[in-house]
C-alpha atoms as a PDB file:
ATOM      1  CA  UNK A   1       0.000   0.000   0.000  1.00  0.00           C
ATOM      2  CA  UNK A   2       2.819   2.534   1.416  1.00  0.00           C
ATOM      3  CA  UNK A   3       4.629   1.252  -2.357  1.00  0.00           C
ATOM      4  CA  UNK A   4       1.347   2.402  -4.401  1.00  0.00           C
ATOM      5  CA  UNK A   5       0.841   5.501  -2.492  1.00  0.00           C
ATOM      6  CA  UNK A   6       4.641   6.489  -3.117  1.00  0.00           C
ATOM      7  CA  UNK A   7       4.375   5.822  -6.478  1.00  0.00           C
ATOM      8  CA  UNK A   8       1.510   7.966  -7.195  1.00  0.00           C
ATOM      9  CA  UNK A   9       3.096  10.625  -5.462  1.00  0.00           C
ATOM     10  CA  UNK A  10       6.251  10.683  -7.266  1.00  0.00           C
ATOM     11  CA  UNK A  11       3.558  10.366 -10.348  1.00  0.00           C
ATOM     12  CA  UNK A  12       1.958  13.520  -9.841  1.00  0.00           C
ATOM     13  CA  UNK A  13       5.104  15.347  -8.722  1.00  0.00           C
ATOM     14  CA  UNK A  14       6.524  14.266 -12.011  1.00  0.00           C
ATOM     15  CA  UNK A  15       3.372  15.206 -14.437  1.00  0.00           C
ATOM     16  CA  UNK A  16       3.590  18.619 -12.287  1.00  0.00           C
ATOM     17  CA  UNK A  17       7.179  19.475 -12.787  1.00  0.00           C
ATOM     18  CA  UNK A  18       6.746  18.552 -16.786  1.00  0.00           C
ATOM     19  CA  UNK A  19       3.833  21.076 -16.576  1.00  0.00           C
ATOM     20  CA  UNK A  20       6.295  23.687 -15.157  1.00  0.00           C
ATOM     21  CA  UNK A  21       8.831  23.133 -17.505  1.00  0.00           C
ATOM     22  CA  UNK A  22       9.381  26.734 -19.416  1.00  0.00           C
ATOM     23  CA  UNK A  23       7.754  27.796 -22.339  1.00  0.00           C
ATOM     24  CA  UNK A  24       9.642  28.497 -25.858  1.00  0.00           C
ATOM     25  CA  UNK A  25      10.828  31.345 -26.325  1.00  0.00           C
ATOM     26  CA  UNK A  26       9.964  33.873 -29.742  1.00  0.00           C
ATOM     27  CA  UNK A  27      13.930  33.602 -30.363  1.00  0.00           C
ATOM     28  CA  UNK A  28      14.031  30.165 -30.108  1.00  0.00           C
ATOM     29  CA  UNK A  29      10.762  29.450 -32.787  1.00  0.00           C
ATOM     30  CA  UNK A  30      12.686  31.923 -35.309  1.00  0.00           C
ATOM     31  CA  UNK A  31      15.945  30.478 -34.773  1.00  0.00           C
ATOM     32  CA  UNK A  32      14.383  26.924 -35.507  1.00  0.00           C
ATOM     33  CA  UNK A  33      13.013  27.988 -38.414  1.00  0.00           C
ATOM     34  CA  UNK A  34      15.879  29.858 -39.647  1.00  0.00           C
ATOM     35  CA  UNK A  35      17.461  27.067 -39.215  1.00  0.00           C
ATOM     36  CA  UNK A  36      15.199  24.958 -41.543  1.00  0.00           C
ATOM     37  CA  UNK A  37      15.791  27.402 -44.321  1.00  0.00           C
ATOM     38  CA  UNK A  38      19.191  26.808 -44.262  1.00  0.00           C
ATOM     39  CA  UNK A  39      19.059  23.510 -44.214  1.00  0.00           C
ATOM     40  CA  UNK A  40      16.667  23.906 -47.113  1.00  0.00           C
ATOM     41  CA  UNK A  41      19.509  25.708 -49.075  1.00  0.00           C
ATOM     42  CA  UNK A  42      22.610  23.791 -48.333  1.00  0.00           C
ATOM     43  CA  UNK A  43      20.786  20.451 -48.722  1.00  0.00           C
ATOM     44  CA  UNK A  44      18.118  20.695 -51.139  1.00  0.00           C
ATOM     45  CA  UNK A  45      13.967  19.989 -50.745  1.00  0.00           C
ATOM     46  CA  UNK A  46      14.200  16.304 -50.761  1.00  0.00           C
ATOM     47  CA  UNK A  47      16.467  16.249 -47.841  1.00  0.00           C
ATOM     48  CA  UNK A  48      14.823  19.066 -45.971  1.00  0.00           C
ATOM     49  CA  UNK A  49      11.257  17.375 -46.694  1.00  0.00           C
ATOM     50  CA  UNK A  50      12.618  13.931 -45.019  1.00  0.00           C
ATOM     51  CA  UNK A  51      14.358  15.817 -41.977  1.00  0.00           C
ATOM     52  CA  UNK A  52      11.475  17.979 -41.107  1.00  0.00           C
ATOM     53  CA  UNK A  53       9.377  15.093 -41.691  1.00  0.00           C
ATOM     54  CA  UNK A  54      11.161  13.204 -39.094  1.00  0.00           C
ATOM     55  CA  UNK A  55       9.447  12.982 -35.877  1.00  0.00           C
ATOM     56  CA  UNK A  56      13.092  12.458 -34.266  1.00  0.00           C
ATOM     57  CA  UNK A  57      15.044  14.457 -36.596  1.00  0.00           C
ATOM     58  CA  UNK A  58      16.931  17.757 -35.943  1.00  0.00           C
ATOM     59  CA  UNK A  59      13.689  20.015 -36.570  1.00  0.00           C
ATOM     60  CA  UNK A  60      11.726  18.551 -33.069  1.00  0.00           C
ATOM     61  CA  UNK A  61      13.141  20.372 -30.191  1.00  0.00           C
ATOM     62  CA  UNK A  62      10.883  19.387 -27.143  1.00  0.00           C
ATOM     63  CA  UNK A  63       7.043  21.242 -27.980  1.00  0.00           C
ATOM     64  CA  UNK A  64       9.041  22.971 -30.765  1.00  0.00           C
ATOM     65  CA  UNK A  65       8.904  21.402 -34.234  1.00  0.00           C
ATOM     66  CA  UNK A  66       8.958  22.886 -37.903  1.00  0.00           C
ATOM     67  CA  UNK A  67       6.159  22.781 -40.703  1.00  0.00           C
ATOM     68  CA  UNK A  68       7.199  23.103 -44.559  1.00  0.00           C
ATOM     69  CA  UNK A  69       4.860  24.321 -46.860  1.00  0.00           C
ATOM     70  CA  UNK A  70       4.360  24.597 -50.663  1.00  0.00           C
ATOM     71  CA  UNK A  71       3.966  28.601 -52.616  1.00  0.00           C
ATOM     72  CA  UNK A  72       2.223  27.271 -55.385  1.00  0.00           C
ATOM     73  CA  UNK A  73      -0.471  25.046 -53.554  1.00  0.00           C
ATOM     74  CA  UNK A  74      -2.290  25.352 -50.505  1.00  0.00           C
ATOM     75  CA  UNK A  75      -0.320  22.159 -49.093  1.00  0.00           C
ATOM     76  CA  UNK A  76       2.189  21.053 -46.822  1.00  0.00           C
ATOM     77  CA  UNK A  77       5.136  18.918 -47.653  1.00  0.00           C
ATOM     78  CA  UNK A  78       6.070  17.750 -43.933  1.00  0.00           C
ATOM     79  CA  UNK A  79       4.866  18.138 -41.044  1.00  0.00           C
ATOM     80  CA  UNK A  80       6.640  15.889 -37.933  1.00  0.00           C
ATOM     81  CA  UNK A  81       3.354  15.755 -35.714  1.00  0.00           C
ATOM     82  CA  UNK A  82       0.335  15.698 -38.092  1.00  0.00           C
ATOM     83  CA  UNK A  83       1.377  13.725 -41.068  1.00  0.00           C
ATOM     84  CA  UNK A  84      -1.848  13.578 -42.429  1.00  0.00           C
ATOM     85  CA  UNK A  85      -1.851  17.128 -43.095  1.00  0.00           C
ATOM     86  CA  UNK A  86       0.411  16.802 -46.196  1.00  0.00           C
ATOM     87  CA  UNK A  87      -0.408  16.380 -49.313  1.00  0.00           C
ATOM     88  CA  UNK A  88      -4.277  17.479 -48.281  1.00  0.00           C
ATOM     89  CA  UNK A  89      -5.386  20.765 -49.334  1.00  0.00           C
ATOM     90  CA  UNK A  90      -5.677  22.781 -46.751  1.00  0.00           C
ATOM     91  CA  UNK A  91      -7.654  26.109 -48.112  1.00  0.00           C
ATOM     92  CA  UNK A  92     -10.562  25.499 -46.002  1.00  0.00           C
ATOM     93  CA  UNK A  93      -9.224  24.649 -42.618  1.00  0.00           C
ATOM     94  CA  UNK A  94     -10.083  26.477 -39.762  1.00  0.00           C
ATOM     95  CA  UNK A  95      -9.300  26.944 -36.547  1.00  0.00           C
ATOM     96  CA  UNK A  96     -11.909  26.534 -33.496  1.00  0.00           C
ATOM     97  CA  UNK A  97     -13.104  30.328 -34.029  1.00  0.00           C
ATOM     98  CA  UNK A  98     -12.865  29.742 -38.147  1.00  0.00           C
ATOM     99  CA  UNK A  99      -9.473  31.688 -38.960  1.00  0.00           C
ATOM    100  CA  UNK A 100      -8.117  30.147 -42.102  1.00  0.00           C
ATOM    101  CA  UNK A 101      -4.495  29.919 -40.997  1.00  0.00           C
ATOM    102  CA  UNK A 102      -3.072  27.610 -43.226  1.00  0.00           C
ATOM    103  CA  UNK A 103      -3.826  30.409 -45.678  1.00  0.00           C
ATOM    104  CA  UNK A 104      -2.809  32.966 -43.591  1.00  0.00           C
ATOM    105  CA  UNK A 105       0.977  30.881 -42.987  1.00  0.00           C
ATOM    106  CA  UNK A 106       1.145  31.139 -46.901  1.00  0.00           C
ATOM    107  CA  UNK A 107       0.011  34.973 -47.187  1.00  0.00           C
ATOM    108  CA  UNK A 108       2.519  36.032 -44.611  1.00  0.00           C
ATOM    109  CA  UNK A 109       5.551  33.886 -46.202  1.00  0.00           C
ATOM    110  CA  UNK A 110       4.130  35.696 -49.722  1.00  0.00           C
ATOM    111  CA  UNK A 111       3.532  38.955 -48.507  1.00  0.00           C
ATOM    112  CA  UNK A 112       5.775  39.644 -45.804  1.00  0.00           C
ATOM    113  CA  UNK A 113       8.671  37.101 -46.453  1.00  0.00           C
ATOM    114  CA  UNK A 114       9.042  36.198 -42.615  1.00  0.00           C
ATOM    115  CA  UNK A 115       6.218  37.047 -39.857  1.00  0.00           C
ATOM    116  CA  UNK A 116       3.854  35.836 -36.713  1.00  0.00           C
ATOM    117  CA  UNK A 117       0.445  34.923 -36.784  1.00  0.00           C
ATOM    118  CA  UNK A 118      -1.706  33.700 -33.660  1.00  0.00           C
ATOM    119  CA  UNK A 119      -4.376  30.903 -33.953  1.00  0.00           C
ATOM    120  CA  UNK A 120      -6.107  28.456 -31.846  1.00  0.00           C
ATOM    121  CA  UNK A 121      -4.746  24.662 -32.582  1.00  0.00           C
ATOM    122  CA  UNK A 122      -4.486  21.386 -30.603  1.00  0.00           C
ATOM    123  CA  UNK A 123      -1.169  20.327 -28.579  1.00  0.00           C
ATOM    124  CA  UNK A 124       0.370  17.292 -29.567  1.00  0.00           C
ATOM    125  CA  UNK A 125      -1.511  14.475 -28.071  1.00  0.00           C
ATOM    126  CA  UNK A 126      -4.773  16.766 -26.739  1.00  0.00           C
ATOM    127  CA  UNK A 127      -7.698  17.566 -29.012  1.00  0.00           C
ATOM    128  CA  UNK A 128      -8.878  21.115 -27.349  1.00  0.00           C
ATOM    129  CA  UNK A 129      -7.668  23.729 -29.038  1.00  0.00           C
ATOM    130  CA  UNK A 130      -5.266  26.209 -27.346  1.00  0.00           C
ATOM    131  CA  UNK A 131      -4.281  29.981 -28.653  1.00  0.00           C
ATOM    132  CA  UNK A 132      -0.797  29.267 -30.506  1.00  0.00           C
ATOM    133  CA  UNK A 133       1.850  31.483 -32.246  1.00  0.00           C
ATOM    134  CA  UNK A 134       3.684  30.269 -35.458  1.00  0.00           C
ATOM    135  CA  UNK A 135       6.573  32.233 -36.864  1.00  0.00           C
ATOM    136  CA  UNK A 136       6.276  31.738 -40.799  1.00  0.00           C
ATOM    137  CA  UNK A 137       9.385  32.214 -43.504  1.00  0.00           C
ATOM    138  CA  UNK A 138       9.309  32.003 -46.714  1.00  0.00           C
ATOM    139  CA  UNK A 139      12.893  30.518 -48.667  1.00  0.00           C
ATOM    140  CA  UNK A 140      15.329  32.005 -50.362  1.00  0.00           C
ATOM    141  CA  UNK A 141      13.874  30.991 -54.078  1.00  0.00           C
ATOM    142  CA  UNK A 142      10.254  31.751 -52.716  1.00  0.00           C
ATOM    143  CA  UNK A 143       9.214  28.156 -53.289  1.00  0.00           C
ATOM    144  CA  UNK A 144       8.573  26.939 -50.205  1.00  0.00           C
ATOM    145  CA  UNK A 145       7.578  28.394 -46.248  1.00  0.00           C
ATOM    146  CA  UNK A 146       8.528  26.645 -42.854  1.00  0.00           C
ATOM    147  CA  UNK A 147       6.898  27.431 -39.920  1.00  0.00           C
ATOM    148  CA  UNK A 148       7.313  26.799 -36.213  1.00  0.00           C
ATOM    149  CA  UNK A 149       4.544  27.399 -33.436  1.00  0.00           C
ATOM    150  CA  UNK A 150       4.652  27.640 -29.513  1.00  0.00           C
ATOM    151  CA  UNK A 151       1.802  28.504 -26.831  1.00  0.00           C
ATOM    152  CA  UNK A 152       2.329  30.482 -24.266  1.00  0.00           C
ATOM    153  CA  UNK A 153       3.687  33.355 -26.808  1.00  0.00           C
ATOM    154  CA  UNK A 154       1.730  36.301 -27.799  1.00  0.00           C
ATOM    155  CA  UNK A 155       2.672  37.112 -32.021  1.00  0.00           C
ATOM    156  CA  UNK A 156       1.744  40.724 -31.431  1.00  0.00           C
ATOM    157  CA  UNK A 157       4.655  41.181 -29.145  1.00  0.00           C
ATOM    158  CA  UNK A 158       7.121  39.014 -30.683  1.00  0.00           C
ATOM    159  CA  UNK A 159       6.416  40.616 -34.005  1.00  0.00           C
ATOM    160  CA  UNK A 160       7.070  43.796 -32.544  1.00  0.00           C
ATOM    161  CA  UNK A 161      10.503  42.682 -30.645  1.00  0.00           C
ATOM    162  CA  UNK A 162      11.493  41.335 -33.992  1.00  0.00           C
ATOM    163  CA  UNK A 163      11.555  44.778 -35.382  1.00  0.00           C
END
């Protein structure tokens, strides 16, 4: 009894500490993604598709992980958590309160070559929706956009840091 009691304690005190464990940062979403864009240009789009794609590959950093994206369709190439996002067209997906952020990742790498957006989107593992922030950049020869997203970051803010 004492052995099951101890165990759940050290259980809870466990799930607690991972829920205390400190957000991302803004600089450490850009830098990710920055760094995905270079790996993009030294390697290639085959190679960067198949290491962003990876699950355990070098573009997963704990709750961090990088989304590639397509310019001349609304699709994704790779994405690590959500697989079954790429390849499907994503035009009409919304969030929970009907933003259209796939489109809006695409405008931004378009538009603005490099930028913040918030939205409301699942974490890994849970299906409510929480508010997120994604940091979108487009690549050098404008054919494809990465993105990275964190909670706990406010895109207004980090947007305006950034400049």
């Amino acid at each position: 009894m004492k052995k099951a009691l101890l165990s759940t304690l050290v259980l809870a005190l466990v799930l607690c500490g991972a829920s205390l464990a400190p957000a991302a940062t803004p600089q450490e979403v850009v830098d990710l993604v920055k760094s995905a864009v270079k790996h993009y240009q030294d390697k290639g789009q085959e190679a960067t598709v198949a290491a962003v794609a990876d699950k355990n590959g070098p573009f997963v950093k704990g709750e961090l992980y990088v989304f590639m994206g397509t310019m001349d369709k609304m699709e994704l190439f790779a994405h690590p958590v959500s697989p079954q996002l790429v390849g499907k067209d994503l035009t009409t997906i919304k969030d929970v309160k009907g933003k259209l952020f796939f489109v809006e990742f695409r405008n931004i790498a378009r538009d603005k070559g490099a930028g913040w957006t918030e939205y409301w989107w699942p974490k890994p593992g849970s299906k409510e929706a929480e508010p997120k922030a994604s940091y979108i950049m487009i690549s050098a020869d404008k054919k494809v956009w990465f993105g990275c997203g964190a909670y706990g970051i406010d895109a207004k803010a980090a947007e305006a840091q950034a400049k």
